[in-house]
N, C-alpha and C. Protein backbone atom coordinates (compact mmCIF):
# COMPACT_ATOMS: atom_id res chain seq x y z
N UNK A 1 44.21 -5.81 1.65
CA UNK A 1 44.34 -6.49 2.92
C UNK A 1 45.66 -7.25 2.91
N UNK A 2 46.38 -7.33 3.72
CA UNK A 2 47.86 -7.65 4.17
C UNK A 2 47.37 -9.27 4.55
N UNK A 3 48.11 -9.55 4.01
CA UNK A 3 48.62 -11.72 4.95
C UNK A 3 48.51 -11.47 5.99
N UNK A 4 49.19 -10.99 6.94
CA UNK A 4 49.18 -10.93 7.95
C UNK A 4 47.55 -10.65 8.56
N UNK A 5 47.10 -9.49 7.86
CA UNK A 5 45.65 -9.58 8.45
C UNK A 5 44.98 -10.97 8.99
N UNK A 6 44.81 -11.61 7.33
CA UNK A 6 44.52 -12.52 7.26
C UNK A 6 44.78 -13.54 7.85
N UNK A 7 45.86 -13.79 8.26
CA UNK A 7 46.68 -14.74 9.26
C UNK A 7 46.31 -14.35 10.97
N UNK A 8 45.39 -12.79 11.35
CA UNK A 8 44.96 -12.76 12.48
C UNK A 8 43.45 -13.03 12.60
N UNK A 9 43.03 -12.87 11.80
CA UNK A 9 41.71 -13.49 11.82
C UNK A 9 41.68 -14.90 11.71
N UNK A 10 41.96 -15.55 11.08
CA UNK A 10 42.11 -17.17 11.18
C UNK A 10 43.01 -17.73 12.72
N UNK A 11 43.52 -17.02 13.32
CA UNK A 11 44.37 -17.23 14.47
C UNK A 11 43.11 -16.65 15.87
N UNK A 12 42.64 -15.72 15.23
CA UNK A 12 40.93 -15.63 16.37
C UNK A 12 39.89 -16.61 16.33
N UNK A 13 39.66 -17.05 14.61
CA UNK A 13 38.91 -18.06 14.56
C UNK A 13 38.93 -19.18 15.25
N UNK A 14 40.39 -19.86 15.53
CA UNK A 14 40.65 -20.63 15.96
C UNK A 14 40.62 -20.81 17.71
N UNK A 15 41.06 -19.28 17.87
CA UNK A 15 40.42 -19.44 19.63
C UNK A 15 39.34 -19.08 19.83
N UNK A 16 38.35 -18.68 19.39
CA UNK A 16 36.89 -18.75 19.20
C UNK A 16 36.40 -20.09 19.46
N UNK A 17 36.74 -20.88 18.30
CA UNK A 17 36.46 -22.16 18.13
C UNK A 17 37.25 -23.12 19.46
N UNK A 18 38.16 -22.35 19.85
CA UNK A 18 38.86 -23.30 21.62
C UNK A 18 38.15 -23.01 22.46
N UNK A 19 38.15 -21.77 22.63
CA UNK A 19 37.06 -21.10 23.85
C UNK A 19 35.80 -22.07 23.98
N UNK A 20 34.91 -22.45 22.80
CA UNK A 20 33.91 -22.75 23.01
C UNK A 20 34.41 -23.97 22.90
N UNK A 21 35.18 -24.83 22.59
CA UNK A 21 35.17 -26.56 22.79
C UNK A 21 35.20 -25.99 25.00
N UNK A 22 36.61 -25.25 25.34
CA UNK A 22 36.55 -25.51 26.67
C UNK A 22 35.33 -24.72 27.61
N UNK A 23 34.29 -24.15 26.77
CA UNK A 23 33.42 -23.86 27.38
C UNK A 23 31.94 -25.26 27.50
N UNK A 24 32.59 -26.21 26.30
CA UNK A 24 31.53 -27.13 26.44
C UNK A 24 32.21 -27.87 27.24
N UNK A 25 33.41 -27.98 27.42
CA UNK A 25 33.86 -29.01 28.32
C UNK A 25 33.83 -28.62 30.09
N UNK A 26 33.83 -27.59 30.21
CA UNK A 26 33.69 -27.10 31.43
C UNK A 26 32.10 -26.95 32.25
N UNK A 27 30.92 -27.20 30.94
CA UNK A 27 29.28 -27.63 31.45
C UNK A 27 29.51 -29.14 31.59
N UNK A 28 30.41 -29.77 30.94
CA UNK A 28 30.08 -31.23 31.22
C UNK A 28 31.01 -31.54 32.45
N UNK A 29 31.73 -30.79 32.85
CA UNK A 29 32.74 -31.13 33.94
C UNK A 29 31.80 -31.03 35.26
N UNK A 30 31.01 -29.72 35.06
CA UNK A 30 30.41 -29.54 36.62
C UNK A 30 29.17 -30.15 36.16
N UNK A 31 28.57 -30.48 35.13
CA UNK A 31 27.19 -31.66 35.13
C UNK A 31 27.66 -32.93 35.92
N UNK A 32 28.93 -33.70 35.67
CA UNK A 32 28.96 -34.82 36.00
C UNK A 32 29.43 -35.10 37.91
N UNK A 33 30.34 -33.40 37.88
CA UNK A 33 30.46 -33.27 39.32
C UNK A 33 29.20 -33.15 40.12
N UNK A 34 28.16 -32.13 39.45
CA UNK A 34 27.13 -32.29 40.50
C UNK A 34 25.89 -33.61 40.38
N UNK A 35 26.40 -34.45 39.27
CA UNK A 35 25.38 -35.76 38.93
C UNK A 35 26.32 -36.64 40.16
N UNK A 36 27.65 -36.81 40.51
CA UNK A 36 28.58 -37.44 41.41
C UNK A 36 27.82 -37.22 42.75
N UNK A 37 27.71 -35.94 43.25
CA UNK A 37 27.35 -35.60 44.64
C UNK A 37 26.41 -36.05 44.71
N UNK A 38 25.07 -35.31 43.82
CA UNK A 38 23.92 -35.57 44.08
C UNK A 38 23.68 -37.01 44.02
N UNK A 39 24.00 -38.26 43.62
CA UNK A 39 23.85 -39.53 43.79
C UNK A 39 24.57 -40.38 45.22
N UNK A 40 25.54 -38.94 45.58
CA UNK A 40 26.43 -39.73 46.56
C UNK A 40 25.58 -40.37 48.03
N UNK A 41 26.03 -41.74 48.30
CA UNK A 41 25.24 -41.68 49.48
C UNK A 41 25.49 -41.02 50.93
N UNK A 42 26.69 -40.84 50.84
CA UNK A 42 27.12 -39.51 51.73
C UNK A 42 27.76 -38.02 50.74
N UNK A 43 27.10 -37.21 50.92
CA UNK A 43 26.98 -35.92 49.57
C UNK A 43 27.78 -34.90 50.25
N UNK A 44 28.32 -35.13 51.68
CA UNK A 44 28.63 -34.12 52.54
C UNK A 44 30.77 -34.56 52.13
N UNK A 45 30.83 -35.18 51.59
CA UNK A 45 32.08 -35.39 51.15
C UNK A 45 33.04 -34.31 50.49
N UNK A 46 34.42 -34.47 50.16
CA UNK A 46 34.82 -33.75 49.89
C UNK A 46 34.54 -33.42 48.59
N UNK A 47 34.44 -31.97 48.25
CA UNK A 47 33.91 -31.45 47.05
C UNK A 47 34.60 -30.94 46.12
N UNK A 48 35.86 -31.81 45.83
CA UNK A 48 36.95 -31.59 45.09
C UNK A 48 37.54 -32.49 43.78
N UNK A 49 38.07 -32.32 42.98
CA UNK A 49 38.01 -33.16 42.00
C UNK A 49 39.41 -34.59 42.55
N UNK A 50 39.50 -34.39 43.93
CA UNK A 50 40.48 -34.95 44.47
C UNK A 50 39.16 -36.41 45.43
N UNK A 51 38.50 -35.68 45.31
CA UNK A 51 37.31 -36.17 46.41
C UNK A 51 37.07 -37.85 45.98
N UNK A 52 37.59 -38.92 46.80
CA UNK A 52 37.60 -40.28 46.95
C UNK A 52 35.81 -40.86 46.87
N UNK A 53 35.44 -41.42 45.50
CA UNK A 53 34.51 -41.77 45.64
C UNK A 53 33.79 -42.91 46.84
N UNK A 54 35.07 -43.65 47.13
CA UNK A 54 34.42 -44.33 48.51
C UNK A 54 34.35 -43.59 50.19
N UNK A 55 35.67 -43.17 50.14
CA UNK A 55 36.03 -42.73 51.21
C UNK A 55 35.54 -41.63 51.48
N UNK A 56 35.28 -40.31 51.01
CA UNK A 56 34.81 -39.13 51.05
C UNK A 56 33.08 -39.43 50.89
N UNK A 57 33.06 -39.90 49.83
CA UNK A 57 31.03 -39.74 49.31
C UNK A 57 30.71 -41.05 50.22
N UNK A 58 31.31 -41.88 50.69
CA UNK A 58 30.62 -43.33 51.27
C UNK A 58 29.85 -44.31 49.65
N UNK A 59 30.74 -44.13 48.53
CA UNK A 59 29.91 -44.69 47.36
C UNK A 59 30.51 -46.59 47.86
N UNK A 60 29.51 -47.44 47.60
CA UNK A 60 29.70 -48.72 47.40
C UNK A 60 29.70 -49.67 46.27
N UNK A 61 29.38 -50.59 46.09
CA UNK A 61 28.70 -51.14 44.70
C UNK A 61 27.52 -50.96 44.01
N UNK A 62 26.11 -51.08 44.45
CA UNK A 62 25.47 -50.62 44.53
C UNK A 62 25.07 -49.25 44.16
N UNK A 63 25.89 -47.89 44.94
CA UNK A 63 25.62 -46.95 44.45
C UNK A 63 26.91 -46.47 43.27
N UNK A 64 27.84 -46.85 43.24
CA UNK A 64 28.55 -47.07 41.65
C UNK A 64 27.84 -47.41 40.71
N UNK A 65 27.33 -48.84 40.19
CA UNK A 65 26.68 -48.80 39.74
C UNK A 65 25.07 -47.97 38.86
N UNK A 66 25.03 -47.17 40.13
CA UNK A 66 23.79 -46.12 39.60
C UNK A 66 24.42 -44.85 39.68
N UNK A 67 25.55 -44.83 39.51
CA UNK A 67 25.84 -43.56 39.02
C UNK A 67 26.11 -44.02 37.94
N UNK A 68 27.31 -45.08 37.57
CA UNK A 68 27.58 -45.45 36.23
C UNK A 68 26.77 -45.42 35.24
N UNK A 69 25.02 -46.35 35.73
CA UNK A 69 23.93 -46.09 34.49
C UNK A 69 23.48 -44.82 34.62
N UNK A 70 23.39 -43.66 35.61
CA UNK A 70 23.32 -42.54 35.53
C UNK A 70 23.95 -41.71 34.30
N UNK A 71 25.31 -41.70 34.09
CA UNK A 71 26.04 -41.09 33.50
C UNK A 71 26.29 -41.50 32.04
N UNK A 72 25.72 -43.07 32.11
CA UNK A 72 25.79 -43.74 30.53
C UNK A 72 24.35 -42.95 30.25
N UNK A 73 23.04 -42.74 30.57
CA UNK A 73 22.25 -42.56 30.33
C UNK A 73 22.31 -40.62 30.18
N UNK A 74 22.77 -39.82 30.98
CA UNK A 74 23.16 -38.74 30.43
C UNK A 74 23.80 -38.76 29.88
N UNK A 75 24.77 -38.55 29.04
CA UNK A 75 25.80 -38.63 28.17
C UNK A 75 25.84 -39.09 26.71
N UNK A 76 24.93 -40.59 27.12
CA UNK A 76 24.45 -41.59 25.84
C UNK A 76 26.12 -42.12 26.02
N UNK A 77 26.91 -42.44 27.10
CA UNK A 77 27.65 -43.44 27.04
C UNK A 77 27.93 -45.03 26.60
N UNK A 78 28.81 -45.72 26.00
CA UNK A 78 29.15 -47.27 25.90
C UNK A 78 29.12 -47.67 27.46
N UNK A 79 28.72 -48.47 27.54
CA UNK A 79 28.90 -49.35 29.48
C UNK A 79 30.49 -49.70 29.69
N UNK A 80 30.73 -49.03 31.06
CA UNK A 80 31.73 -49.62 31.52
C UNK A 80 32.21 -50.69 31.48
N UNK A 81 33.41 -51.10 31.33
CA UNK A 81 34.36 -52.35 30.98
C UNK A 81 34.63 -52.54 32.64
N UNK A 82 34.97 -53.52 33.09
CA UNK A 82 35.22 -53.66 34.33
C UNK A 82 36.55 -53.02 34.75
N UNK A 83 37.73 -53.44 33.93
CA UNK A 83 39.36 -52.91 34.14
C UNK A 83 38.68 -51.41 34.35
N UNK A 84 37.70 -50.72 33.40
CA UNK A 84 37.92 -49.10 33.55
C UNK A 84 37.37 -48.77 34.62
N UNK A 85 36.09 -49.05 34.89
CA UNK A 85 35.29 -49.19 36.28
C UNK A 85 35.95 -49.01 37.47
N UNK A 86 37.11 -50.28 37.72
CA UNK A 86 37.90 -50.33 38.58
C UNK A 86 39.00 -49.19 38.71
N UNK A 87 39.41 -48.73 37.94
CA UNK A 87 40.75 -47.66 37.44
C UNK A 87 39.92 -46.23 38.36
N UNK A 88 38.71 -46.49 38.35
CA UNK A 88 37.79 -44.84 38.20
C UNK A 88 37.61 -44.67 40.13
N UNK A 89 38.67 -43.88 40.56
CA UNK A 89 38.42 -43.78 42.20
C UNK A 89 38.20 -42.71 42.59
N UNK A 90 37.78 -41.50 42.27
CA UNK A 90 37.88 -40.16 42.20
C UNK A 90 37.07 -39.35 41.55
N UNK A 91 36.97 -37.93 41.94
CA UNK A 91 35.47 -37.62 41.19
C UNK A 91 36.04 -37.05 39.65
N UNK A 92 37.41 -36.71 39.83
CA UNK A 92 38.59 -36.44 38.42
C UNK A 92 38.49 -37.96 37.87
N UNK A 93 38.47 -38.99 38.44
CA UNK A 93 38.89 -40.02 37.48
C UNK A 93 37.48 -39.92 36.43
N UNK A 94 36.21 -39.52 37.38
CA UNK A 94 34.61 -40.00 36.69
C UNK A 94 34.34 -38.71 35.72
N UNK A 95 35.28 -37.56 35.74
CA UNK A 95 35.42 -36.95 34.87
C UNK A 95 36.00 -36.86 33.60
N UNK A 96 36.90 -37.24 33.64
CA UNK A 96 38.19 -37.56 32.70
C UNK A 96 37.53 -38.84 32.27
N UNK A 97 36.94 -39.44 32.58
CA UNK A 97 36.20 -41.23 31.63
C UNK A 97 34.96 -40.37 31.07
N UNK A 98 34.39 -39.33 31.45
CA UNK A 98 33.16 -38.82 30.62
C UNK A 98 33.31 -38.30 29.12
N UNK A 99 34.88 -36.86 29.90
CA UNK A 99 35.50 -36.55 28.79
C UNK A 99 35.83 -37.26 27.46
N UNK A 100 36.63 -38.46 27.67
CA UNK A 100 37.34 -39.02 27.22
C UNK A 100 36.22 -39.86 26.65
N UNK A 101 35.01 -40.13 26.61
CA UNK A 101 33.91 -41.11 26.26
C UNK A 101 33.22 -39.99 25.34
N UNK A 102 33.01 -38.78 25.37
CA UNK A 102 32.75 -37.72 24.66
C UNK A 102 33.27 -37.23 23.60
N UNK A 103 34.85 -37.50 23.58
CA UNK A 103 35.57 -36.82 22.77
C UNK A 103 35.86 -38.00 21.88
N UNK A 104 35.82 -39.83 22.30
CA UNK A 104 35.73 -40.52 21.05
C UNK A 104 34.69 -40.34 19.93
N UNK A 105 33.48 -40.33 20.97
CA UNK A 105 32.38 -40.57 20.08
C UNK A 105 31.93 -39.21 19.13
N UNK A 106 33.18 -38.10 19.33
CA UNK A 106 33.02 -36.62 18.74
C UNK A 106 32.23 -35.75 19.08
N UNK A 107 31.21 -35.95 20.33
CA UNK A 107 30.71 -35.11 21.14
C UNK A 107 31.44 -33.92 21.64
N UNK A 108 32.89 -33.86 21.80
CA UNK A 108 33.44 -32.80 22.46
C UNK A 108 34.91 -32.74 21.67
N UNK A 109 35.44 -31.77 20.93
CA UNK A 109 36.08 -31.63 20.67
C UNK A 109 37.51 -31.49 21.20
């Protein structure tokens, strides 16, 4: 067997092993998008990762809040810090804080 072989199999392994990190990351992307809608108090909003959690879904305090313990409670998230809370306006921002809460705690590679 040639190096090189060897050097293509370890180079598949490795996108094997990508494929499936972005295949786990892509169930948690549309879990948290459709945990977003389905909590929204207006759900008829825009359905885009652009989509304004106040302005589009009608979300307030109140229903922030219960998505937030929503998503700490799926996930097994740390509780929002207020600065991050505030930062999070978008259904990309409530994605990218899941991600990013996943991939400290080594849930997602």
């Amino acid at each position: 067997m040639s190096h090189n072989n060897l050097s293509d199999r370890t180079d598949n392994s490795a996108d094997k092993d990508q494929s499936v990190a972005s295949a786990a990351e892509k169930q948690v992307r549309l879990r948290v998008e459709r945990i977003v809608v389905e909590l929204a108090p207006n759900p008829d909003g825009e359905h885009s990762e652009i989509g304004r959690l106040a302005e589009e879904f009608g979300y307030h305090s109140l229903a922030l809040l219960e998505l937030a313990f929503t998503l700490e409670d799926e996930f097994d998230l740390p509780p929002l810090d207020e600065k991050t809370a505030r930062a999070i306006l978008t259904i990309s921002d409530v994605v990218n804080h899941v991600i990013k809460e996943l991939r400290a705690s080594g849930e997602l590679s």
